[in-house]
N, C-alpha and C. Protein backbone atom coordinates (compact mmCIF):
# COMPACT_ATOMS: atom_id res chain seq x y z
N UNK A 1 -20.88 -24.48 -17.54
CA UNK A 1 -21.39 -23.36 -16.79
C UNK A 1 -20.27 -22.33 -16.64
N UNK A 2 -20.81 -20.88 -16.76
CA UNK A 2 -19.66 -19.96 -16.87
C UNK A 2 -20.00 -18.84 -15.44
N UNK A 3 -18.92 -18.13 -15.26
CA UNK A 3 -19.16 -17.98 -13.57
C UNK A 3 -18.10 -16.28 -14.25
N UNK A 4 -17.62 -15.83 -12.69
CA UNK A 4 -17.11 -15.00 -12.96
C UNK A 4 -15.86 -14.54 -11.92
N UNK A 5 -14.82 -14.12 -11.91
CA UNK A 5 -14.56 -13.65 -10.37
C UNK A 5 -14.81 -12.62 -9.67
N UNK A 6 -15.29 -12.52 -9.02
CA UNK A 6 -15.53 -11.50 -8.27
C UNK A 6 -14.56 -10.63 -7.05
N UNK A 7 -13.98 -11.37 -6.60
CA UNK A 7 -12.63 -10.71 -6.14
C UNK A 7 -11.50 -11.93 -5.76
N UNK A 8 -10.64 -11.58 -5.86
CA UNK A 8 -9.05 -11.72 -5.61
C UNK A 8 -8.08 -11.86 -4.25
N UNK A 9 -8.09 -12.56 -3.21
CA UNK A 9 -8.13 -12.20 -2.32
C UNK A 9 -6.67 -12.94 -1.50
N UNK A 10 -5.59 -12.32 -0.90
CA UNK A 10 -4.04 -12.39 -0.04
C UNK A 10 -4.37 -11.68 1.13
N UNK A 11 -3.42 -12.16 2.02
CA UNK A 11 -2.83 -11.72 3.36
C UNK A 11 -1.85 -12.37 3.46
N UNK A 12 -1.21 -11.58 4.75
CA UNK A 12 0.08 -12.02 5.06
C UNK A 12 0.01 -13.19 6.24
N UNK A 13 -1.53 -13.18 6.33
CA UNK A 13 -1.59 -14.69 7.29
C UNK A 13 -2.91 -14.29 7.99
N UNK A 14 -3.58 -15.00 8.31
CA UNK A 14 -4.83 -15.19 8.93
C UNK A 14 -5.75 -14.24 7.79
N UNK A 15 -7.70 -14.37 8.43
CA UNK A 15 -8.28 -13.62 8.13
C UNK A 15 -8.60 -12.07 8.85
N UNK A 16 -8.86 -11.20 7.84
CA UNK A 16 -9.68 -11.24 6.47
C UNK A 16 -8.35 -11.36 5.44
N UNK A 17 -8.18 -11.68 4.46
CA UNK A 17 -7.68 -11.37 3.26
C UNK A 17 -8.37 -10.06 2.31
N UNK A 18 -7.32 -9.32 1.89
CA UNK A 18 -7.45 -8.31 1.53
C UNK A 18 -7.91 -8.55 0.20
N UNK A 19 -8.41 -7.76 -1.00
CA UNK A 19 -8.52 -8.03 -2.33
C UNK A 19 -7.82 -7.07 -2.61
N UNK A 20 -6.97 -7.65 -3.95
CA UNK A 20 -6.27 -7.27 -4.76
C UNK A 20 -6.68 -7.50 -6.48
N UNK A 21 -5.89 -6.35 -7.07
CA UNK A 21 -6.77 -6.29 -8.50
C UNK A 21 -6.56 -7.79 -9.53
N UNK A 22 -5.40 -8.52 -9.29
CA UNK A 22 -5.45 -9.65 -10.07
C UNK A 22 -3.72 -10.40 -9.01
N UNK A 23 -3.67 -11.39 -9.25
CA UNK A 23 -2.51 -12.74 -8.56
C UNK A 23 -2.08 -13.59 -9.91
N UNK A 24 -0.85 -13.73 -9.60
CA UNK A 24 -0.47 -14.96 -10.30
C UNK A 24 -0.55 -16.54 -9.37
N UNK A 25 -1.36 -17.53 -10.00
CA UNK A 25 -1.18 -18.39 -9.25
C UNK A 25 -0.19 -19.69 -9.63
N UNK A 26 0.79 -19.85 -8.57
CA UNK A 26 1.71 -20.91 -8.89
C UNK A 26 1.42 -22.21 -8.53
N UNK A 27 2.65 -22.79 -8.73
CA UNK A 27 1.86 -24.48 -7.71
C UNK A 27 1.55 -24.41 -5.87
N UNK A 28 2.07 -23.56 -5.53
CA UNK A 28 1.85 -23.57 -4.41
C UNK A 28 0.72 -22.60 -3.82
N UNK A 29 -0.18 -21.95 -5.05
CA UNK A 29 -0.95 -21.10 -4.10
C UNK A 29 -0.94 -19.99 -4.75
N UNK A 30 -1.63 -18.41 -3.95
CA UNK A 30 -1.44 -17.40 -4.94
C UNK A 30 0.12 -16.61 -4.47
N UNK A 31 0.20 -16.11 -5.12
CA UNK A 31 1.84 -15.65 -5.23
C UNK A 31 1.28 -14.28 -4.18
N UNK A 32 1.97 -13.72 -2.60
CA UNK A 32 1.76 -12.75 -2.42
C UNK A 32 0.79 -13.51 -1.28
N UNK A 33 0.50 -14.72 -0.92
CA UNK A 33 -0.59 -14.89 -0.01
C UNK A 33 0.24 -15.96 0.91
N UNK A 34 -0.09 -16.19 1.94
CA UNK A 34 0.67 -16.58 3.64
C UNK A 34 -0.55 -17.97 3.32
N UNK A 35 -0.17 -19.15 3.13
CA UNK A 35 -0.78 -19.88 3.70
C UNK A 35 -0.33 -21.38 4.45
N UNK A 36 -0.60 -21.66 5.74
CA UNK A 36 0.35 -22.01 6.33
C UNK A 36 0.14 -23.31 6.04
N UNK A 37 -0.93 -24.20 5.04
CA UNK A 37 -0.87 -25.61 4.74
C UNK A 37 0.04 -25.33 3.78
N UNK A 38 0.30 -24.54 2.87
CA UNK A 38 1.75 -24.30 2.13
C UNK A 38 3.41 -24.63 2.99
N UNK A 39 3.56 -23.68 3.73
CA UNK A 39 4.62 -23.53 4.28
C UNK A 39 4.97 -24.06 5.76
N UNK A 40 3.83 -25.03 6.09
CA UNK A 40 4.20 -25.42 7.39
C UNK A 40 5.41 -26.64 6.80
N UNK A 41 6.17 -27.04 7.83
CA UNK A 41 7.89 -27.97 7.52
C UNK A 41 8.73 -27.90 5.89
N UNK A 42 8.09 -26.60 5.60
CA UNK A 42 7.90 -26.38 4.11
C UNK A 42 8.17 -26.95 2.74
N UNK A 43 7.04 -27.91 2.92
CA UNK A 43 7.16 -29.34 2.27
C UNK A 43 5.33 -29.29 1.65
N UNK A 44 4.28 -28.55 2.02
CA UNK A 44 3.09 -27.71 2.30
C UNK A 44 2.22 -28.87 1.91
N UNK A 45 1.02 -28.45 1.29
CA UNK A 45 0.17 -29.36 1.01
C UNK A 45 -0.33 -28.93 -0.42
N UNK A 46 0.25 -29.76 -1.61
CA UNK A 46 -0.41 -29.03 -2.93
C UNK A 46 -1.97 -28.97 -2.62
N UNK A 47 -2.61 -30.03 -2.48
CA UNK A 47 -4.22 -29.94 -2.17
C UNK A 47 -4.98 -29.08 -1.76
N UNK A 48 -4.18 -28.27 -0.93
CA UNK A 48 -4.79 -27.04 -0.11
C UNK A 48 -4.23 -25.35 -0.65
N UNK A 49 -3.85 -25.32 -1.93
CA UNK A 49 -2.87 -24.46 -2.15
C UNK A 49 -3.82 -23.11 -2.65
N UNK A 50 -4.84 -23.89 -2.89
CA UNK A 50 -6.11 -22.23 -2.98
C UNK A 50 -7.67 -22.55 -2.30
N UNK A 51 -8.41 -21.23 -1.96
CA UNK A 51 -9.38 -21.73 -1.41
C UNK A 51 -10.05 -20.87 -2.23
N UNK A 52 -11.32 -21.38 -2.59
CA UNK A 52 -12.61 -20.65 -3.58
C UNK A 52 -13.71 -20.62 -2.28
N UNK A 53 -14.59 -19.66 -2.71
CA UNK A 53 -16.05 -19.68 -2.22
C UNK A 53 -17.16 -18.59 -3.18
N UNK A 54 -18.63 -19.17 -3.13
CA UNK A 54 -18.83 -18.38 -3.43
C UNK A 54 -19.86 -17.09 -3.16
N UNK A 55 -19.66 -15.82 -3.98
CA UNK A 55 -19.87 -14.79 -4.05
C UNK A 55 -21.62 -14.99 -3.24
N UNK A 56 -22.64 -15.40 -4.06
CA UNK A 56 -24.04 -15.75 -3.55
C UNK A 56 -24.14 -16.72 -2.61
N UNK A 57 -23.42 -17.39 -2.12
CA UNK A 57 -23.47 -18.21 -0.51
C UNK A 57 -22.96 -16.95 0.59
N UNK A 58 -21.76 -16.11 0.37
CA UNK A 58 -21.86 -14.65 1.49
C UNK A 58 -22.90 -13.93 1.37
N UNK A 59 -23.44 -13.48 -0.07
CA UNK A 59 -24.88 -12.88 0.01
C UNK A 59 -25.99 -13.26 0.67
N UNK A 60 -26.19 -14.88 0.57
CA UNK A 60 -27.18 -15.61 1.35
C UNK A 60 -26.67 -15.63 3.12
N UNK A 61 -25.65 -15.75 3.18
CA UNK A 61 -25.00 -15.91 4.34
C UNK A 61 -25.27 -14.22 5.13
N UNK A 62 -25.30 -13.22 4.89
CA UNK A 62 -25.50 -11.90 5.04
C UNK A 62 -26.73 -11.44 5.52
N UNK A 63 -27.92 -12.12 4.57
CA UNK A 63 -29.48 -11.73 4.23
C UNK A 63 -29.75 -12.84 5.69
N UNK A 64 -28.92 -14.11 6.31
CA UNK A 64 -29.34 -14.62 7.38
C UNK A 64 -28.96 -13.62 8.49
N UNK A 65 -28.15 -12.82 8.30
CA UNK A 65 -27.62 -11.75 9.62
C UNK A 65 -25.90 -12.22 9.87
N UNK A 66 -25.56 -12.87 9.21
CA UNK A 66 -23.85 -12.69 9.68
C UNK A 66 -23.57 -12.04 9.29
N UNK A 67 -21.82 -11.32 9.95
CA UNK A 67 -21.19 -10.60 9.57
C UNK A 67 -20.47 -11.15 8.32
N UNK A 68 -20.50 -11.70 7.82
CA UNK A 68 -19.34 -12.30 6.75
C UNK A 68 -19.31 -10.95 5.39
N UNK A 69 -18.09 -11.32 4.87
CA UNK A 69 -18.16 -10.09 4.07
C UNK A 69 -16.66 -11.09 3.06
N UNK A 70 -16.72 -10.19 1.66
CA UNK A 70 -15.66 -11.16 0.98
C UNK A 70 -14.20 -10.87 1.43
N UNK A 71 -13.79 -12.35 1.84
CA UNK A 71 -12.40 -12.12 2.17
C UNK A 71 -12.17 -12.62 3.89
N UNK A 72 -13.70 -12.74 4.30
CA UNK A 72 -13.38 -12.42 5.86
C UNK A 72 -13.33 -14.36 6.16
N UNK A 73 -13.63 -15.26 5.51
CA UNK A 73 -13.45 -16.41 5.64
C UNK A 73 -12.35 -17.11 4.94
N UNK A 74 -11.02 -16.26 4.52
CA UNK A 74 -9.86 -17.06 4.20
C UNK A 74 -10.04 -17.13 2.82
N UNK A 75 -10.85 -16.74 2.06
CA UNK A 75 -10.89 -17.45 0.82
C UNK A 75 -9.96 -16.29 -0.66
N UNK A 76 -9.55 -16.95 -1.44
CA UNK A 76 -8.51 -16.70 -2.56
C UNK A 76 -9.26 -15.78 -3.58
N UNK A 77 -10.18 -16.72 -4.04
CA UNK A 77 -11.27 -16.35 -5.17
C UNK A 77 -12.85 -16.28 -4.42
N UNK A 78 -13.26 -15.30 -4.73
CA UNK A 78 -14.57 -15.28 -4.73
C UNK A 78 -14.93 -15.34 -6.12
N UNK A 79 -15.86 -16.41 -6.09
CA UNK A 79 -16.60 -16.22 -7.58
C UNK A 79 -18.28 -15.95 -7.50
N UNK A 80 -18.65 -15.91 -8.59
CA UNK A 80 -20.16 -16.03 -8.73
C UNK A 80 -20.40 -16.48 -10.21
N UNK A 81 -21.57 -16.62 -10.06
CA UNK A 81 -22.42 -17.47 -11.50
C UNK A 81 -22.29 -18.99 -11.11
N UNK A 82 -21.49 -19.85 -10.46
CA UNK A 82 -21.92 -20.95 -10.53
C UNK A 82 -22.32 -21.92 -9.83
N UNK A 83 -23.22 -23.21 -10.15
CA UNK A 83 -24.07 -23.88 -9.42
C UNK A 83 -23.36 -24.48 -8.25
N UNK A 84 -22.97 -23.96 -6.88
CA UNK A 84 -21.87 -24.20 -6.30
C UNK A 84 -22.57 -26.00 -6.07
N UNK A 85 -23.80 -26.39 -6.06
CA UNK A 85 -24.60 -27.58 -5.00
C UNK A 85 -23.27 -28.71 -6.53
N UNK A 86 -23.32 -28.01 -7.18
CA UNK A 86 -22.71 -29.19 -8.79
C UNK A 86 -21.15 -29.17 -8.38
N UNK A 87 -20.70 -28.79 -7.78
CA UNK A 87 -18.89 -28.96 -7.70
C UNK A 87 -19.18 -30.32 -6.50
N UNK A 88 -17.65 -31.16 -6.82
CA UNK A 88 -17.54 -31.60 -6.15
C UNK A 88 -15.81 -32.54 -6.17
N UNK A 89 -15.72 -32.98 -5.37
CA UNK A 89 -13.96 -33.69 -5.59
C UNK A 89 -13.64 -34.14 -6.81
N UNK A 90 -12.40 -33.46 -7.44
CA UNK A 90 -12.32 -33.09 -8.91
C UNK A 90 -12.64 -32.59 -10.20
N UNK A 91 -13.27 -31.87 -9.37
CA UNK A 91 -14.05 -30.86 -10.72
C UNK A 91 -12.83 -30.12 -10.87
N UNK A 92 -12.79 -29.70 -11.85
CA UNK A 92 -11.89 -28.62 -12.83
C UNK A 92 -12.18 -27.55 -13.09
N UNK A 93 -11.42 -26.62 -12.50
CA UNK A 93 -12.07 -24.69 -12.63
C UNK A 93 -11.13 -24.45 -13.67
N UNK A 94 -11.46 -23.78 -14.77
CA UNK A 94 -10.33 -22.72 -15.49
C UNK A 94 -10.54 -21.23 -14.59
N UNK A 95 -9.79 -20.63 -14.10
CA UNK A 95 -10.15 -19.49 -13.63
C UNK A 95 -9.00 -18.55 -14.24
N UNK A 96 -9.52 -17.40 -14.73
CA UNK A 96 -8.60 -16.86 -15.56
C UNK A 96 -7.49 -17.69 -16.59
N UNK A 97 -6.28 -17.10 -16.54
CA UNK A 97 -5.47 -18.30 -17.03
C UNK A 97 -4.84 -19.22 -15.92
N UNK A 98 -5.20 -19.56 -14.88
CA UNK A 98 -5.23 -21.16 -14.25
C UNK A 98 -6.28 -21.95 -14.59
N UNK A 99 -5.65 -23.02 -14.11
CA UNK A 99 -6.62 -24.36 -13.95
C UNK A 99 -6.38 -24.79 -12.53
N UNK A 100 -7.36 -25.14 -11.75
CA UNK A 100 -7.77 -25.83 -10.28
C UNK A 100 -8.49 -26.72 -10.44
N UNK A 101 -7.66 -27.74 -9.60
CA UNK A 101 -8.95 -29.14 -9.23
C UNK A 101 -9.32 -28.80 -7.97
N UNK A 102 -10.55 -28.69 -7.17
CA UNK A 102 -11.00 -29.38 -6.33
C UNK A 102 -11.00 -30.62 -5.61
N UNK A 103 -10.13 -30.27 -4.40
CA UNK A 103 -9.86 -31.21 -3.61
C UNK A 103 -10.64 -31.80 -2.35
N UNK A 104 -11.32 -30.98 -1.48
CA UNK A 104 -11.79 -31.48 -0.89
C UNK A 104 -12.24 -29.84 -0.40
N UNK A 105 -14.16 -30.37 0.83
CA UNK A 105 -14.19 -29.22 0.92
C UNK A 105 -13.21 -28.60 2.02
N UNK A 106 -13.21 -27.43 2.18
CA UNK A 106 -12.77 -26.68 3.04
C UNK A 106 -13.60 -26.68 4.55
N UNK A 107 -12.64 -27.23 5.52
CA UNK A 107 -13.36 -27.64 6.93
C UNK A 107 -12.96 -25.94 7.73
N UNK A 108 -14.28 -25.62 8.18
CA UNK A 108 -14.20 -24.21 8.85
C UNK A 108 -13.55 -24.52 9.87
N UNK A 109 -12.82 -23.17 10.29
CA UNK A 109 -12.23 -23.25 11.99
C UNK A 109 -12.47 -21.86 12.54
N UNK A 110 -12.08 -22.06 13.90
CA UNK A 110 -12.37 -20.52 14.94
C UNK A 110 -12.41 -19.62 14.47
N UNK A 111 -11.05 -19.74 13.64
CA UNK A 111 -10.24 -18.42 12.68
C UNK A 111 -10.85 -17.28 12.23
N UNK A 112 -12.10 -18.27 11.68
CA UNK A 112 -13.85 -17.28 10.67
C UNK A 112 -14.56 -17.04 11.51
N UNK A 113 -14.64 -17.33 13.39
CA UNK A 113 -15.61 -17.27 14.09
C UNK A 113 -16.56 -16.18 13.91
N UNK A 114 -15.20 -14.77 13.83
CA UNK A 114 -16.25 -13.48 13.58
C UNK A 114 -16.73 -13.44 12.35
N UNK A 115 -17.19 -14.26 11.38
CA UNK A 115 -17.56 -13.77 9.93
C UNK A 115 -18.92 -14.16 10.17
N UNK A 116 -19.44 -15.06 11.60
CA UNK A 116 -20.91 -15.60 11.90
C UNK A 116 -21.51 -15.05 13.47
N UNK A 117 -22.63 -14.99 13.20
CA UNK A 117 -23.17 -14.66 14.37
C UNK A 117 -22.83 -16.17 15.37
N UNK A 118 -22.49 -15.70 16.65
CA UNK A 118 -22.13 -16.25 17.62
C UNK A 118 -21.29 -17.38 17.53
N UNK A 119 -20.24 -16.68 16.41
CA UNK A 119 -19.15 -17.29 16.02
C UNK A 119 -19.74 -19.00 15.62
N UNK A 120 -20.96 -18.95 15.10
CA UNK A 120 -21.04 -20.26 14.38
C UNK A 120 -20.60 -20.64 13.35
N UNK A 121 -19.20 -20.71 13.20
CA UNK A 121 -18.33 -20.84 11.77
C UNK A 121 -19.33 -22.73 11.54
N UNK A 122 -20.11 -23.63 12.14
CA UNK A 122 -19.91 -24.58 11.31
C UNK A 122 -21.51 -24.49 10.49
N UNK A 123 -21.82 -22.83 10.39
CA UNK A 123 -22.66 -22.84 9.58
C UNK A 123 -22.22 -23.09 7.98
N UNK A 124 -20.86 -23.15 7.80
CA UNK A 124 -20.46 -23.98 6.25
C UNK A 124 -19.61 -24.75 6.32
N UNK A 125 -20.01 -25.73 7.20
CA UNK A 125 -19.27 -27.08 7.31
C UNK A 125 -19.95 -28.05 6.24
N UNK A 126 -19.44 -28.64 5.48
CA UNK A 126 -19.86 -29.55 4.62
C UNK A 126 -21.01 -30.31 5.05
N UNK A 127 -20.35 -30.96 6.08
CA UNK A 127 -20.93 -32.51 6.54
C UNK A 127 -22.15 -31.88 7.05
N UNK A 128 -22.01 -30.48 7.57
CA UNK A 128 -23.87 -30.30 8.45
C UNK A 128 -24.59 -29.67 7.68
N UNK A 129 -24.10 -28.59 6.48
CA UNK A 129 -24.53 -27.96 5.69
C UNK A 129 -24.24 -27.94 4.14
N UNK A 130 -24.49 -29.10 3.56
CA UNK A 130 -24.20 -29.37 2.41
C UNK A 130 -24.54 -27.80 1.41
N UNK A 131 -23.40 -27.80 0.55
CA UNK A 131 -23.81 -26.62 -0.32
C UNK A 131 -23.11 -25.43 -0.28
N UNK A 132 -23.09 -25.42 1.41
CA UNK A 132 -22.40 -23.76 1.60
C UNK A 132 -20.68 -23.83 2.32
N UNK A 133 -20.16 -24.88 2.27
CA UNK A 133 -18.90 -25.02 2.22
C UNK A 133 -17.74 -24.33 0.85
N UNK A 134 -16.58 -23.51 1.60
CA UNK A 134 -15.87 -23.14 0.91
C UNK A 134 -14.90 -24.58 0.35
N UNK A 135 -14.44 -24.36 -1.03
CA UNK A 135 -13.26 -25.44 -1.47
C UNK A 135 -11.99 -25.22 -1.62
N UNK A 136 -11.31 -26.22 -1.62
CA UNK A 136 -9.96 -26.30 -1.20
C UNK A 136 -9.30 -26.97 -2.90
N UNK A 137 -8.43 -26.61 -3.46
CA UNK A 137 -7.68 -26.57 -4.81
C UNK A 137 -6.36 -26.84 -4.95
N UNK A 138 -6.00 -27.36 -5.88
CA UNK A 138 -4.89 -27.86 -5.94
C UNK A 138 -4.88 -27.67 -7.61
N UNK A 139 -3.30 -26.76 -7.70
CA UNK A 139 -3.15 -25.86 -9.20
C UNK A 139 -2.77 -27.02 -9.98
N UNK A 140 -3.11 -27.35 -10.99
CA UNK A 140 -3.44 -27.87 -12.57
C UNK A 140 -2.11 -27.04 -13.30
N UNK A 141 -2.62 -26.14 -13.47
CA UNK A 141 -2.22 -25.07 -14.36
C UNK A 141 -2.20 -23.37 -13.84
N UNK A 142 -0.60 -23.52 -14.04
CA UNK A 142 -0.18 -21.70 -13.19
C UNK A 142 -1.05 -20.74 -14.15
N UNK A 143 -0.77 -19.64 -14.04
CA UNK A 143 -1.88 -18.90 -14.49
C UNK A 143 -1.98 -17.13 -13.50
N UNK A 144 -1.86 -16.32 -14.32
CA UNK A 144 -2.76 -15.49 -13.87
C UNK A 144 -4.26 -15.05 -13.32
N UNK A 145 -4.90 -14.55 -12.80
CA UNK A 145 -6.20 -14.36 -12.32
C UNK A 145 -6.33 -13.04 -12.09
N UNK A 146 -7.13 -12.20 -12.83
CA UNK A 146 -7.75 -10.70 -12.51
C UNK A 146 -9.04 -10.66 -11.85
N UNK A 147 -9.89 -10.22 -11.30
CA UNK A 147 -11.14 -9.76 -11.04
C UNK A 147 -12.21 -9.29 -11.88
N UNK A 148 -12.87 -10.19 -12.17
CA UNK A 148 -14.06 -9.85 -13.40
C UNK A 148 -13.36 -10.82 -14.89
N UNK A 149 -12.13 -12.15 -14.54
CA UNK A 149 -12.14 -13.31 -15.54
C UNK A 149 -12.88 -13.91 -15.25
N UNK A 150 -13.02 -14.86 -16.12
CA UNK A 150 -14.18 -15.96 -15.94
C UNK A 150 -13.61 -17.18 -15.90
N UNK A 151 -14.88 -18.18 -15.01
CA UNK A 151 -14.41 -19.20 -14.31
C UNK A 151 -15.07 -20.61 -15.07
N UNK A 152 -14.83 -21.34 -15.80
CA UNK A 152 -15.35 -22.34 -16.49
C UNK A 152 -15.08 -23.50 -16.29
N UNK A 153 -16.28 -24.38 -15.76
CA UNK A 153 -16.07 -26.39 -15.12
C UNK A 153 -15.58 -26.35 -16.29
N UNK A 154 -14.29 -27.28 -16.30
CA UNK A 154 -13.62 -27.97 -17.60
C UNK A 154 -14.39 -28.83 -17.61
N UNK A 155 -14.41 -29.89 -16.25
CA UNK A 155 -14.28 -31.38 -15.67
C UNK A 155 -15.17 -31.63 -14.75
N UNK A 156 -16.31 -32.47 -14.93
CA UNK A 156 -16.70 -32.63 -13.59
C UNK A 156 -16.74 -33.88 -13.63
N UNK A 157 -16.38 -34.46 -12.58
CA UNK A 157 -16.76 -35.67 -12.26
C UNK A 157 -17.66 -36.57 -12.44
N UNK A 158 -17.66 -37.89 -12.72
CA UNK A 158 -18.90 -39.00 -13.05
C UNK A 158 -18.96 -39.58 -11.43
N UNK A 159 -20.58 -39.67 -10.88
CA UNK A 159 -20.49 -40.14 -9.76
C UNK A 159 -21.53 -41.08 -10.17
């Protein structure tokens, strides 16, 4: 399945993350982005070193009445085109010239409160809302990433 990116997304710490026209991504994350499972005792967490979501879960998320908008939930890559319900722990993204595994999903916090009406960030909590959880990555392969490369499952998992 082939997907696309849709935006690019750093800050210097918390949300929203801004988009930018393309990142290099290293082992630790995107180059130019604050993330503090990186640099907390700065020893970080490879697992957590990018966060994806996608593009048609904020659209759906929008058409319910939240504020969410791309960027405003922490996330690195926005993509679109793919079957997000089919990812799951260890799937393999080529995204641009990186490679990402999927690590686990991404557990919402306060942080996104304003991206939902009445700050219900655990409207994409995994465990209550299968499907519309953002993911959490761990770099494969460094790599550049522009806006409008494409995103291709290498790998998916046998369950």
């Amino acid at each position: 399945m082939r997907g696309f990116v849709h935006s690019v997304n750093i800050s210097d710490g918390g949300v929203p993350k801004r988009p930018v026209s393309a990142a290099n991504v290293v082992s630790g994350g995107l180059e130019g982005d604050y993330n503090r499972f990186r640099d907390e005792n700065r020893r970080g967490d490879p697992d957590r070193a990018v966060c994806i979501f996608s593009l048609e879960n904020i659209e759906g998320l929008k058409k319910e009445g939240h504020p969410i908008d791309v960027g405003t939930t922490g996330e690195n890559f926005t993509i679109r085109g793919i079957d997000w319900d089919s990812l799951s722990e260890g799937t393999v993204l080529e995204i641009g010239g990186a490679a990402l595994e999927l690590s686990e999903p991404c557990a919402p916090c306060s942080k996104i409160g304003g991206s939902f009406v009445d700050r219900r960030f655990s409207r994409i909590d995994h465990q209550k809302e299968f499907g519309w959880s953002r993911w959490l990555a761990r770099v494969v392969r460094e790599g550049r990433v522009s806006v409008g490369d494409s995103v291709n499952i290498v790998i998916t998992p046998n369950h």
